[in-house]
PDB file of N, CA and C in Angstrom:
ATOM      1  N   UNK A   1     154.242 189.561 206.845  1.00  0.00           N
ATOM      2  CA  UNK A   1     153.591 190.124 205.678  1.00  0.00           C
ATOM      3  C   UNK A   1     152.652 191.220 206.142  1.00  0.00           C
ATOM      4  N   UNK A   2     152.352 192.327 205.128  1.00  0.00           N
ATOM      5  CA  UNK A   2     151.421 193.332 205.712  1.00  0.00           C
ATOM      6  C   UNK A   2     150.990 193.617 203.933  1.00  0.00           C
ATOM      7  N   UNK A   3     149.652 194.055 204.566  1.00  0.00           N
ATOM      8  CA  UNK A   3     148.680 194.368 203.084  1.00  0.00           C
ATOM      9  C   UNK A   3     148.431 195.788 203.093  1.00  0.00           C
ATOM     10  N   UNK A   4     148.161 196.030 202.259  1.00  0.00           N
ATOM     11  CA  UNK A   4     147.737 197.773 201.576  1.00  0.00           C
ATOM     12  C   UNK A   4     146.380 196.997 201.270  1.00  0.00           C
ATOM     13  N   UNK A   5     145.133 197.531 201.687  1.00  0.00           N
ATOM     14  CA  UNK A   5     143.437 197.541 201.549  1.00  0.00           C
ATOM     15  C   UNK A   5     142.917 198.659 200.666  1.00  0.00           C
ATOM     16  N   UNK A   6     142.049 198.556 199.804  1.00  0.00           N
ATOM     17  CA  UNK A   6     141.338 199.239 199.918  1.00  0.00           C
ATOM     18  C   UNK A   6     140.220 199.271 200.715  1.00  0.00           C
ATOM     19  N   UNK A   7     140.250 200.545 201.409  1.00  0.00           N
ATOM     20  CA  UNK A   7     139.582 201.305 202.428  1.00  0.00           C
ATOM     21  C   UNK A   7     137.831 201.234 201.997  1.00  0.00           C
ATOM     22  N   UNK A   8     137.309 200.958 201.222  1.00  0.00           N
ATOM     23  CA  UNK A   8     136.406 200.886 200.774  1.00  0.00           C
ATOM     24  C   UNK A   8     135.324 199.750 200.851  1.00  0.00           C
ATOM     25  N   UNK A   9     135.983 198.632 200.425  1.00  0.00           N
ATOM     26  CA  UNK A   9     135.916 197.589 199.809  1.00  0.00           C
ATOM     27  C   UNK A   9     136.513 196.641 200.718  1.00  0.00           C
ATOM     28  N   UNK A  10     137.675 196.826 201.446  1.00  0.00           N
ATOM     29  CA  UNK A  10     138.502 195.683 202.090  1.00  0.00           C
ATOM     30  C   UNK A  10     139.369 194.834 201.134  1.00  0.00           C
ATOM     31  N   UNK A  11     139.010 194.832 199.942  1.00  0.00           N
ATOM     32  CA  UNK A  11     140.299 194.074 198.945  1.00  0.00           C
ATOM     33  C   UNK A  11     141.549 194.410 199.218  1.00  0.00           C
ATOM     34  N   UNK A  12     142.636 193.594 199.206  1.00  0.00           N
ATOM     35  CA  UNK A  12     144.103 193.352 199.431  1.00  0.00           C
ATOM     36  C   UNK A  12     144.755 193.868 198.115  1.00  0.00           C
ATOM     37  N   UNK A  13     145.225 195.237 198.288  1.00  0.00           N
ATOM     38  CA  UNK A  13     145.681 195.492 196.694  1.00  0.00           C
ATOM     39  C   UNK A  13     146.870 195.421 196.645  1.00  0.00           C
ATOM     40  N   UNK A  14     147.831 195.213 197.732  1.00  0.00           N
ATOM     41  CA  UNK A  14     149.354 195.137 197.981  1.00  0.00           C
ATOM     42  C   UNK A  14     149.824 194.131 199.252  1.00  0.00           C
ATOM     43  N   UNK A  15     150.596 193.382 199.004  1.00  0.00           N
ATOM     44  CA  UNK A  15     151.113 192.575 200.246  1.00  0.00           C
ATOM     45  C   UNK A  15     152.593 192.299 200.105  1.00  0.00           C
ATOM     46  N   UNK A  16     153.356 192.910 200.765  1.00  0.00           N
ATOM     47  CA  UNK A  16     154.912 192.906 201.198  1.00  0.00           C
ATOM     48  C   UNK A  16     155.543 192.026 202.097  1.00  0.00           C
ATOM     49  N   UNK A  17     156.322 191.788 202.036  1.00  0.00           N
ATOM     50  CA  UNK A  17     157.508 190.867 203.447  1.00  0.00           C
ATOM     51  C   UNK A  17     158.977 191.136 203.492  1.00  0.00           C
ATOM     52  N   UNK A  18     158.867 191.676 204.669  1.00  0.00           N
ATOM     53  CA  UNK A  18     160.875 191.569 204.251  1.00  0.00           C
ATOM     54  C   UNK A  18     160.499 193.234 204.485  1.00  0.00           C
ATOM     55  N   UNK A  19     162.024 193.954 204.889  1.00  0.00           N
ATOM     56  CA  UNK A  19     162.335 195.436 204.902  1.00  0.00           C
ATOM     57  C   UNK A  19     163.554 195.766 203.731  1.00  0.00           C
ATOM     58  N   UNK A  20     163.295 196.870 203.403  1.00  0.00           N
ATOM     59  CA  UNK A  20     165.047 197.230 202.728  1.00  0.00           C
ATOM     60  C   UNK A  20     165.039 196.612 201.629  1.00  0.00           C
ATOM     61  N   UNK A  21     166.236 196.240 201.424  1.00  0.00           N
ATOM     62  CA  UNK A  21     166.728 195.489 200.130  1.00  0.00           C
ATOM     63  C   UNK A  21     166.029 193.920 199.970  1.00  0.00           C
ATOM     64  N   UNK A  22     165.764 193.297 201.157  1.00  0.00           N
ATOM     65  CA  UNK A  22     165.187 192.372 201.137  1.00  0.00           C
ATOM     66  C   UNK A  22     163.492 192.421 200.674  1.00  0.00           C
ATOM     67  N   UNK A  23     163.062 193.788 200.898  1.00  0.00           N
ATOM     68  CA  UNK A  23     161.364 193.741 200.777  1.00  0.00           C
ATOM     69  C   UNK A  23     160.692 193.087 199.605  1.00  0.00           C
ATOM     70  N   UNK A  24     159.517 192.269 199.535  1.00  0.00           N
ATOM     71  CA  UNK A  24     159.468 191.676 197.995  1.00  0.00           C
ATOM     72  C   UNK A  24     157.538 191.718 198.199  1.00  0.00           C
ATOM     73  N   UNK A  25     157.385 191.955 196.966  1.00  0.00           N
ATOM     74  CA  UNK A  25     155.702 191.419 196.413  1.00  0.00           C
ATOM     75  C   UNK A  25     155.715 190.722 196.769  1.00  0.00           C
ATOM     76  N   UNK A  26     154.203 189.958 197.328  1.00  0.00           N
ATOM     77  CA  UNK A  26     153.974 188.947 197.228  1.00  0.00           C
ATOM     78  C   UNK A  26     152.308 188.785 196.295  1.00  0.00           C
ATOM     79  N   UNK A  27     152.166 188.075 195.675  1.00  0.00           N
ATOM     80  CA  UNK A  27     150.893 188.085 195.064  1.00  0.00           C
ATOM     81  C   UNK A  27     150.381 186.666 195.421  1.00  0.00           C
ATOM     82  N   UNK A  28     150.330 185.912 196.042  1.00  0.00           N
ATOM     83  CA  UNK A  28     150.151 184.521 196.381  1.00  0.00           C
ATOM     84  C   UNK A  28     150.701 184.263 197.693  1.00  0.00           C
ATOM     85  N   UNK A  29     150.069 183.756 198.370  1.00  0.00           N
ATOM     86  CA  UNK A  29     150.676 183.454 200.186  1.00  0.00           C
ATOM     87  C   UNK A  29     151.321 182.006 200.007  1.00  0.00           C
ATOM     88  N   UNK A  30     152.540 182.676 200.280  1.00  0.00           N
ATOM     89  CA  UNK A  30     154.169 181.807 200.414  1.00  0.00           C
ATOM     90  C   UNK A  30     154.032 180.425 200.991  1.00  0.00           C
ATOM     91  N   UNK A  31     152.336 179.715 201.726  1.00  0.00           N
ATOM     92  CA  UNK A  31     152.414 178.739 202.494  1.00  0.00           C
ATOM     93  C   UNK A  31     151.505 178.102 200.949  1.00  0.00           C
ATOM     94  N   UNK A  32     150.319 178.590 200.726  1.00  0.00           N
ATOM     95  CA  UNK A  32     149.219 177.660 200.098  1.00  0.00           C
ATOM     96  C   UNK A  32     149.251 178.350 198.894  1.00  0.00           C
ATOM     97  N   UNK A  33     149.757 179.414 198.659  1.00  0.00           N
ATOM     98  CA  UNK A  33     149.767 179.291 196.612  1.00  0.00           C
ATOM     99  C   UNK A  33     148.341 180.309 196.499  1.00  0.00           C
ATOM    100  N   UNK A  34     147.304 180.439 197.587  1.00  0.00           N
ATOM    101  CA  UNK A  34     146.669 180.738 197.038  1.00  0.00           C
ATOM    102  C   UNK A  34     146.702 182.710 196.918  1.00  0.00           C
ATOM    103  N   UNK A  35     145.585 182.967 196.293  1.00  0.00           N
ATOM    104  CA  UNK A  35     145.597 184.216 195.431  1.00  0.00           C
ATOM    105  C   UNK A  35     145.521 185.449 196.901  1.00  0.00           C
ATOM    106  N   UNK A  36     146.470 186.407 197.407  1.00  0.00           N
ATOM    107  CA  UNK A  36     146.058 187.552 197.955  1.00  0.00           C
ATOM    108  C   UNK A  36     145.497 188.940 197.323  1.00  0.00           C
ATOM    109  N   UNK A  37     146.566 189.181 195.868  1.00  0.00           N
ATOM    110  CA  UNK A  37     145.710 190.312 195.563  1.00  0.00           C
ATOM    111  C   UNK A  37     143.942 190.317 194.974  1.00  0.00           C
ATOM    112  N   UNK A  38     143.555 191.350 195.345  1.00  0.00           N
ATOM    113  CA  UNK A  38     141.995 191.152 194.955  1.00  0.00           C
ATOM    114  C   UNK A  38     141.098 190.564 195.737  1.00  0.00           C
ATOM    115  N   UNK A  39     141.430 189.511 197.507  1.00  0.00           N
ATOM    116  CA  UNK A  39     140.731 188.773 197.828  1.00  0.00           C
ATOM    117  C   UNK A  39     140.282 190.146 198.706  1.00  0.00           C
ATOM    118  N   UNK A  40     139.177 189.922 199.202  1.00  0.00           N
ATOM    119  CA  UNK A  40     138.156 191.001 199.860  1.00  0.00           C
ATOM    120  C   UNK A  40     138.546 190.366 201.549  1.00  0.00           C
ATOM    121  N   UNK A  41     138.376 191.166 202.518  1.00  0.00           N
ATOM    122  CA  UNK A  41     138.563 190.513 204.126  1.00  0.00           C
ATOM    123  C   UNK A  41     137.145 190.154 204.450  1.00  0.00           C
ATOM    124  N   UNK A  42     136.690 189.256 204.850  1.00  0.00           N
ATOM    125  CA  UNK A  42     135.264 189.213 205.515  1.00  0.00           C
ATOM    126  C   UNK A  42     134.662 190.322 206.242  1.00  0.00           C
ATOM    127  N   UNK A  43     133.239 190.183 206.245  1.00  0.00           N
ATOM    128  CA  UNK A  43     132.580 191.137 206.699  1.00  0.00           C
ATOM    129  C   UNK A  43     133.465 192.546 207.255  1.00  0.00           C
ATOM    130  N   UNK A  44     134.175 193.114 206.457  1.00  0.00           N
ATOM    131  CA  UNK A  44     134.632 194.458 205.796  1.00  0.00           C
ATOM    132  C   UNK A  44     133.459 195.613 206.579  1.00  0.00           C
ATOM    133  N   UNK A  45     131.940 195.852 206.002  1.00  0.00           N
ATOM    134  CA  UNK A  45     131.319 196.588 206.224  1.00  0.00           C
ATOM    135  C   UNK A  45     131.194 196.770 207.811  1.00  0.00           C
ATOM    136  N   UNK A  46     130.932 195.307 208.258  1.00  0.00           N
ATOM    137  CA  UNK A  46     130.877 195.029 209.487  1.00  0.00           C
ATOM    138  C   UNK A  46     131.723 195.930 210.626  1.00  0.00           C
ATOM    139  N   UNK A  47     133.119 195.474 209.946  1.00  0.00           N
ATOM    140  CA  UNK A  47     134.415 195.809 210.777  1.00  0.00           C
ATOM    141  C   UNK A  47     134.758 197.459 210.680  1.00  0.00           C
ATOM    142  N   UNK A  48     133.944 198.497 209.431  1.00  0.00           N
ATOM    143  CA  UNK A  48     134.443 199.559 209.153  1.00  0.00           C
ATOM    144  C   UNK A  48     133.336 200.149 209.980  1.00  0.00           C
ATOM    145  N   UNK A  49     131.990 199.521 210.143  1.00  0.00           N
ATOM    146  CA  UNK A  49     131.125 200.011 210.861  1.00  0.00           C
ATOM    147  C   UNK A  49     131.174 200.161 212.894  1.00  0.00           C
ATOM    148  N   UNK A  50     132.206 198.640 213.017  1.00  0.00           N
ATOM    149  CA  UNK A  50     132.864 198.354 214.434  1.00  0.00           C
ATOM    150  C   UNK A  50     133.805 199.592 214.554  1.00  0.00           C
ATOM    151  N   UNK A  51     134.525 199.615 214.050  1.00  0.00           N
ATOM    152  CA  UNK A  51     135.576 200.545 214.519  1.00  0.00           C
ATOM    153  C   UNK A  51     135.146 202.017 214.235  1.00  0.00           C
ATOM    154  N   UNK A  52     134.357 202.545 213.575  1.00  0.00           N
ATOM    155  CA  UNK A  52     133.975 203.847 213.423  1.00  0.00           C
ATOM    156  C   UNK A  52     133.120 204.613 214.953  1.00  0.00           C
ATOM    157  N   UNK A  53     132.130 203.247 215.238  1.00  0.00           N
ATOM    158  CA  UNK A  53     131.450 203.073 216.542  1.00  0.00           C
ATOM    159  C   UNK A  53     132.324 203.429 217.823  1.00  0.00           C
ATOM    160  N   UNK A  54     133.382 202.360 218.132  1.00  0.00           N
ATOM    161  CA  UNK A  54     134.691 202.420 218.901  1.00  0.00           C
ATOM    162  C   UNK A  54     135.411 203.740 219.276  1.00  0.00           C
ATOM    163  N   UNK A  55     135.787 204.165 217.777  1.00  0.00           N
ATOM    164  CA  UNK A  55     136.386 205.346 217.582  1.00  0.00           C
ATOM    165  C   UNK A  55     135.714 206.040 219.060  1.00  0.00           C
ATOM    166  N   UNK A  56     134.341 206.814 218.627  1.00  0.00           N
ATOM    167  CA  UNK A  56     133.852 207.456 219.721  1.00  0.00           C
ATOM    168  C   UNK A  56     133.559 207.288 220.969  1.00  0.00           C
ATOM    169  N   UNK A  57     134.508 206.018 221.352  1.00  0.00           N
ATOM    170  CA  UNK A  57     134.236 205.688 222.826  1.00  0.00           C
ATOM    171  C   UNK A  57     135.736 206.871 223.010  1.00  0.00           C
ATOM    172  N   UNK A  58     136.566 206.957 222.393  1.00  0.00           N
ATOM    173  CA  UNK A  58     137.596 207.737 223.013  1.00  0.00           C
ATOM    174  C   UNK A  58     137.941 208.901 221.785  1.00  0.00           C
ATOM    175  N   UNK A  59     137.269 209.850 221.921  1.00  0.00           N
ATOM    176  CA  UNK A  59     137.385 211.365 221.281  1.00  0.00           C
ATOM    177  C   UNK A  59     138.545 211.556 221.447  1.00  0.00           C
ATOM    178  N   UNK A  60     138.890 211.842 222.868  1.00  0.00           N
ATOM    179  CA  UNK A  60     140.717 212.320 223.280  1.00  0.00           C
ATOM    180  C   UNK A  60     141.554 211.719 222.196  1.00  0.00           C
ATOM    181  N   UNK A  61     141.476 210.423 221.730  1.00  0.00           N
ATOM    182  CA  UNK A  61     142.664 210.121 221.186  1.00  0.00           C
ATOM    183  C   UNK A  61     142.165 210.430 218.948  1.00  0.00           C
ATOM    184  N   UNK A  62     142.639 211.822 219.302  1.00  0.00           N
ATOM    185  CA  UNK A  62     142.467 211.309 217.672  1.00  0.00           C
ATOM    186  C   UNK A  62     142.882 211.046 216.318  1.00  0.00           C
ATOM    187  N   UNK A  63     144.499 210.274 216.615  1.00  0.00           N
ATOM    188  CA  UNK A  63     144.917 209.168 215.758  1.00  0.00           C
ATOM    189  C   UNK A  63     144.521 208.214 216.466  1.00  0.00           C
ATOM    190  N   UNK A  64     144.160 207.146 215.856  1.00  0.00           N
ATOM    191  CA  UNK A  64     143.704 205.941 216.384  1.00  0.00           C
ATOM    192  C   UNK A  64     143.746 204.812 215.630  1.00  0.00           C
ATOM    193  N   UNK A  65     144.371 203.534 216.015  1.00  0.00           N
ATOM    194  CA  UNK A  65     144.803 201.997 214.947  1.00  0.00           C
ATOM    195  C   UNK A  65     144.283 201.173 215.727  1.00  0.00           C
ATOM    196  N   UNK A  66     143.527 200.366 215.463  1.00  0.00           N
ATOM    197  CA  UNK A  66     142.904 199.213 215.726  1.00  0.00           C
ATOM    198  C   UNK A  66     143.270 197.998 214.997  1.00  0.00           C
ATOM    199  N   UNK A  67     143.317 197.089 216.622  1.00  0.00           N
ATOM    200  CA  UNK A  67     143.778 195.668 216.020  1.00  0.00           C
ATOM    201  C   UNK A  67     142.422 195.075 216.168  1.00  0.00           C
ATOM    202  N   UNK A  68     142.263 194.650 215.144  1.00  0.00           N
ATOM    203  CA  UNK A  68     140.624 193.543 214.718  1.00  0.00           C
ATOM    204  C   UNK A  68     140.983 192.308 214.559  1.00  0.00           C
ATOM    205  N   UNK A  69     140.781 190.971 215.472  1.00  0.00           N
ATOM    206  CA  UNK A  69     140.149 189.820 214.904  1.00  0.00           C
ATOM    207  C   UNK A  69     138.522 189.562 213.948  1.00  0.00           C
ATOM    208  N   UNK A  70     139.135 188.807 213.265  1.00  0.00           N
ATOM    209  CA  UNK A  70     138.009 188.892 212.157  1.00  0.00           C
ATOM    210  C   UNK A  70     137.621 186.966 212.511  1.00  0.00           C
ATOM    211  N   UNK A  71     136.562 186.848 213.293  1.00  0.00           N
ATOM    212  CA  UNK A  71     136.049 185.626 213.721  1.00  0.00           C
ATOM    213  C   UNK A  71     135.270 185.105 213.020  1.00  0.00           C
ATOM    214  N   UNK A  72     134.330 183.682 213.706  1.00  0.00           N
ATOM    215  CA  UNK A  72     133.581 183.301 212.602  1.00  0.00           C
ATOM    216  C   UNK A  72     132.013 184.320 213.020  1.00  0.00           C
ATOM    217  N   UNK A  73     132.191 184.513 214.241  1.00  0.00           N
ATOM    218  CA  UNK A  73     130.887 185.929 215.152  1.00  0.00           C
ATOM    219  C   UNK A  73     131.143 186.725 214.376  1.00  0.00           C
ATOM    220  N   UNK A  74     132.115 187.537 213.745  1.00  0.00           N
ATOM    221  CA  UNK A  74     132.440 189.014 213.062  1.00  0.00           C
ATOM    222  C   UNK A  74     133.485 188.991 213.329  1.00  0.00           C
ATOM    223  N   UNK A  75     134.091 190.698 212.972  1.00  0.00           N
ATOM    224  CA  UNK A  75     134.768 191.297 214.083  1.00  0.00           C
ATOM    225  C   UNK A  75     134.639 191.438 215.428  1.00  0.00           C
ATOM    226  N   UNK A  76     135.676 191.532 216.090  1.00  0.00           N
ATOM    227  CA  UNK A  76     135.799 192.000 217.307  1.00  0.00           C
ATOM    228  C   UNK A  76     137.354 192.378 217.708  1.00  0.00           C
ATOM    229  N   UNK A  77     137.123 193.944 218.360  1.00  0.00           N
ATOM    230  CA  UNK A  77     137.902 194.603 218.543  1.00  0.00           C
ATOM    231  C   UNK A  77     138.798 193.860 219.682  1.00  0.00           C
ATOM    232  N   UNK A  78     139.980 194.044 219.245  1.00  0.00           N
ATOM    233  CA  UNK A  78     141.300 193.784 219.970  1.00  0.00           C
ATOM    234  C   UNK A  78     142.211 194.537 221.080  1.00  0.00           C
ATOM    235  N   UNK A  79     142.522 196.042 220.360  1.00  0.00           N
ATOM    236  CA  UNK A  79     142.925 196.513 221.382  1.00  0.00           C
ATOM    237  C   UNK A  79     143.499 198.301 220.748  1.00  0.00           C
ATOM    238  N   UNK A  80     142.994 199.033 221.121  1.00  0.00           N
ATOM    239  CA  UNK A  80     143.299 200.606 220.481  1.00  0.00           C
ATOM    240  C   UNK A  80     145.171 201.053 220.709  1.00  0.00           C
ATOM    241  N   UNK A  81     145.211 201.541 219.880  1.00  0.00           N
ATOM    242  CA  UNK A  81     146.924 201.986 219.696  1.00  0.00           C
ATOM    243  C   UNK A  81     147.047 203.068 219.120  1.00  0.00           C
ATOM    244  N   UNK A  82     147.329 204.410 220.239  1.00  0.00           N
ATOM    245  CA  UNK A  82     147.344 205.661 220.018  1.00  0.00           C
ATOM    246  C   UNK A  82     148.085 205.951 218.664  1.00  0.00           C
ATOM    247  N   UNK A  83     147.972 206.796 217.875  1.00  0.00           N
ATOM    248  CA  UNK A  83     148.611 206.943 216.854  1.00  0.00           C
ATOM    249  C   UNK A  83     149.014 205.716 215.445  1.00  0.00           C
ATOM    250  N   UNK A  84     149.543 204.332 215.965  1.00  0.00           N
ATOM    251  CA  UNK A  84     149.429 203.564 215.389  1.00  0.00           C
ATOM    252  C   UNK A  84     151.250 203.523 214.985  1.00  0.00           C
ATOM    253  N   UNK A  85     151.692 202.308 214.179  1.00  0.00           N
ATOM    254  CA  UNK A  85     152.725 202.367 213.633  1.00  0.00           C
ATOM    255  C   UNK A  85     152.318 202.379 211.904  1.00  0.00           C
ATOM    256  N   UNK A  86     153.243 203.899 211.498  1.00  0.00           N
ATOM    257  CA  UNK A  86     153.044 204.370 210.122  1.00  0.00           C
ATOM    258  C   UNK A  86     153.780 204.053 209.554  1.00  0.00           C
ATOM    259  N   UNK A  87     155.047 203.406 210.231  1.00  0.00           N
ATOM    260  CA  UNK A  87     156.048 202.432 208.854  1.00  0.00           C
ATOM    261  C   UNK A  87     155.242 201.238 208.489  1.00  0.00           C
ATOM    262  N   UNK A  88     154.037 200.526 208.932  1.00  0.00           N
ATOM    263  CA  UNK A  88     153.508 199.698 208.409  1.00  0.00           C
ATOM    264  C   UNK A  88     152.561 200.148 207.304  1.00  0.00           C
ATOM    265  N   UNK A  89     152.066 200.949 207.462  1.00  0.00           N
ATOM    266  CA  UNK A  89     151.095 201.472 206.485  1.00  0.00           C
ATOM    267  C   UNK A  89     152.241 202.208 205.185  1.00  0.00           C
ATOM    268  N   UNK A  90     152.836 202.630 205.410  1.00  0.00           N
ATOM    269  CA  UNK A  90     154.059 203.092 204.138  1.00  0.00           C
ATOM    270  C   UNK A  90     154.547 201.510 203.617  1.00  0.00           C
ATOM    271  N   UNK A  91     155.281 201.198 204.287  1.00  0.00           N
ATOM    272  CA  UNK A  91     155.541 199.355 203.297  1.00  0.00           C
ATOM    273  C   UNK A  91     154.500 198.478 203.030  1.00  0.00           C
ATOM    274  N   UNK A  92     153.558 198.493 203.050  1.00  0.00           N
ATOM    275  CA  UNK A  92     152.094 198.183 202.652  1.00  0.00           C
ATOM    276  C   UNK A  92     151.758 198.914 201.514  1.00  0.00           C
ATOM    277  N   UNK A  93     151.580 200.299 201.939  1.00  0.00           N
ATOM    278  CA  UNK A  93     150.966 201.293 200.472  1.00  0.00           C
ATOM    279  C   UNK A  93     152.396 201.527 199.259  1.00  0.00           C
ATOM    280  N   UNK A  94     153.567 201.213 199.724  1.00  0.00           N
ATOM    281  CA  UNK A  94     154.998 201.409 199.021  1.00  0.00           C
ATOM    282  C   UNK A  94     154.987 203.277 198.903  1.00  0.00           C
ATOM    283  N   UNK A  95     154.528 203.874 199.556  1.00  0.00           N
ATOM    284  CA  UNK A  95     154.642 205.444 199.913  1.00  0.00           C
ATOM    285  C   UNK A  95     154.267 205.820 200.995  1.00  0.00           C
ATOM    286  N   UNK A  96     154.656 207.488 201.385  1.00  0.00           N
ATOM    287  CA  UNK A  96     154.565 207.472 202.720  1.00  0.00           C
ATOM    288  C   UNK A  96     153.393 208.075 202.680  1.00  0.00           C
ATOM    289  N   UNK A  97     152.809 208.369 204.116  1.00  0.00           N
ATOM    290  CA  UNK A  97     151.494 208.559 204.410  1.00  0.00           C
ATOM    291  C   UNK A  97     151.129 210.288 204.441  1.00  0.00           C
ATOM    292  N   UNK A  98     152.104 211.226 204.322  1.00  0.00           N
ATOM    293  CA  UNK A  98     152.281 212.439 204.586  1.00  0.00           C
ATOM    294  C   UNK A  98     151.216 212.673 203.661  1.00  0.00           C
ATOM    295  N   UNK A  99     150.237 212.495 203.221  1.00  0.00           N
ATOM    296  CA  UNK A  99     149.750 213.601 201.983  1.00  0.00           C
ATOM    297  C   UNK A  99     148.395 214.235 202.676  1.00  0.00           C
ATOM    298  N   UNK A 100     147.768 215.160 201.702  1.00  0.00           N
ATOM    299  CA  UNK A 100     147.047 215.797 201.934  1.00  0.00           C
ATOM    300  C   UNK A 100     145.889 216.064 202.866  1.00  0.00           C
ATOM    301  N   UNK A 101     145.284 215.082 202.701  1.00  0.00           N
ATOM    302  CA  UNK A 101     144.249 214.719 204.191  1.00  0.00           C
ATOM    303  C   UNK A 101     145.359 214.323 205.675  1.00  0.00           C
ATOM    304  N   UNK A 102     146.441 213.562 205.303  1.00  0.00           N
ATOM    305  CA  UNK A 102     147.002 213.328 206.894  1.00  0.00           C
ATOM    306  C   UNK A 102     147.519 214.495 207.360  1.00  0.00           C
ATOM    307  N   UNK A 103     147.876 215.372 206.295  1.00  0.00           N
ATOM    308  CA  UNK A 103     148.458 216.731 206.547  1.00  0.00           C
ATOM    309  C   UNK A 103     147.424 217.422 207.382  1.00  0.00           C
ATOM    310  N   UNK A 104     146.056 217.489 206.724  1.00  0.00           N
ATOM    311  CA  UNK A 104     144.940 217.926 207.396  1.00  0.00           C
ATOM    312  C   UNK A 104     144.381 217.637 208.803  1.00  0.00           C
ATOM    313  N   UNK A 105     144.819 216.287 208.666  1.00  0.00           N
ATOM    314  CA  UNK A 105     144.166 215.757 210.003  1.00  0.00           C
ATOM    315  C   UNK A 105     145.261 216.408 211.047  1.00  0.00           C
ATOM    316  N   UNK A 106     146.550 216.379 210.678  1.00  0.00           N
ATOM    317  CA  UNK A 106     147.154 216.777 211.762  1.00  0.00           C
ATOM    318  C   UNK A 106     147.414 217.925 212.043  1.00  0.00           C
ATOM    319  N   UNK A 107     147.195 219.238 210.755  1.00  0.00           N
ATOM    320  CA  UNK A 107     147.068 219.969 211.779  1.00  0.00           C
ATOM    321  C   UNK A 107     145.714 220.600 212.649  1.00  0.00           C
ATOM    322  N   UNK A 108     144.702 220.046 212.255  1.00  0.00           N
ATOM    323  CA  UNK A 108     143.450 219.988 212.761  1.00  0.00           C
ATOM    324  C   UNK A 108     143.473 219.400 214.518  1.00  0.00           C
ATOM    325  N   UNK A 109     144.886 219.146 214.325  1.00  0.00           N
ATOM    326  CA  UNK A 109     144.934 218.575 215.938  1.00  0.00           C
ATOM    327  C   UNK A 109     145.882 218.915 216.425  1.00  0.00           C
ATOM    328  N   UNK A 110     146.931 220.292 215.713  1.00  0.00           N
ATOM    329  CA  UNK A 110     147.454 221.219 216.223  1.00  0.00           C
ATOM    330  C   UNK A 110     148.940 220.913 215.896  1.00  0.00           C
ATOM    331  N   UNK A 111     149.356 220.330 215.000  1.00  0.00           N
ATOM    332  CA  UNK A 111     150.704 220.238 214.621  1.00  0.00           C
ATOM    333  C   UNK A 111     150.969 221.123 213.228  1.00  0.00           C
ATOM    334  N   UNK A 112     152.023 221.122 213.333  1.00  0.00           N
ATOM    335  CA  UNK A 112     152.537 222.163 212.251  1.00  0.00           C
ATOM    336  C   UNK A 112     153.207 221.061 211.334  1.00  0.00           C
ATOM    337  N   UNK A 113     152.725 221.057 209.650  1.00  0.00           N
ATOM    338  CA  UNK A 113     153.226 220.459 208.828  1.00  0.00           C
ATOM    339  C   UNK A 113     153.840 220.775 207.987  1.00  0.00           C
TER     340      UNK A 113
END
């Protein structure tokens, strides 16, 4: 399963499973019934404030995906992944990521879009 967040907030506004023809909503987690859309991730502020910090340990890289455990301490960072995988973030958001700001960001870092 993978979620679409709002970036803001941390609420779960989309959660998918499955690729292709198989891909399906899920609005309730398939084990306990209980509710995913709308639930918020814990300390959110925390984790947007961790990784913004992080970020600037490595300027050079600037796409950057972070894997976060979210503990009962906080967050804590996992492990940096240049660029990231963007088919997860497209079957999560159900569109692709090409728009206007990613357009920006990239060519701000020298690609032609």
């Amino acid at each position: 399963m993978v979620a679409a967040l709002d970036t803001m907030t941390g609420q779960i506004r989309r959660v998918v499973r499955g690729v292709g023809a198989d891909l399906t909503e899920c609005v309730a987690h398939p084990d306990t019934g209980g509710a995913l859309i709308g639930t918020a991730l814990p300390d959110w502020i925390k984790l947007r404030n961790l990784v913004t910090k992080a970020a600037c340990v490595f300027p050079g890289i600037r796409t950057q995906s972070w894997d976060i455990a979210l503990t009962d301490r906080g967050p804590v960072c996992l492990e940096l992944n240049y660029g990231g995988d963007l088919n997860l973030a497209q079957l999560a958001e159900g569109r692709g990521v090409l728009d206007e700001a990613y357009r920006s960001h990239l060519s701000e870092c020298g690609y032609r879009c």
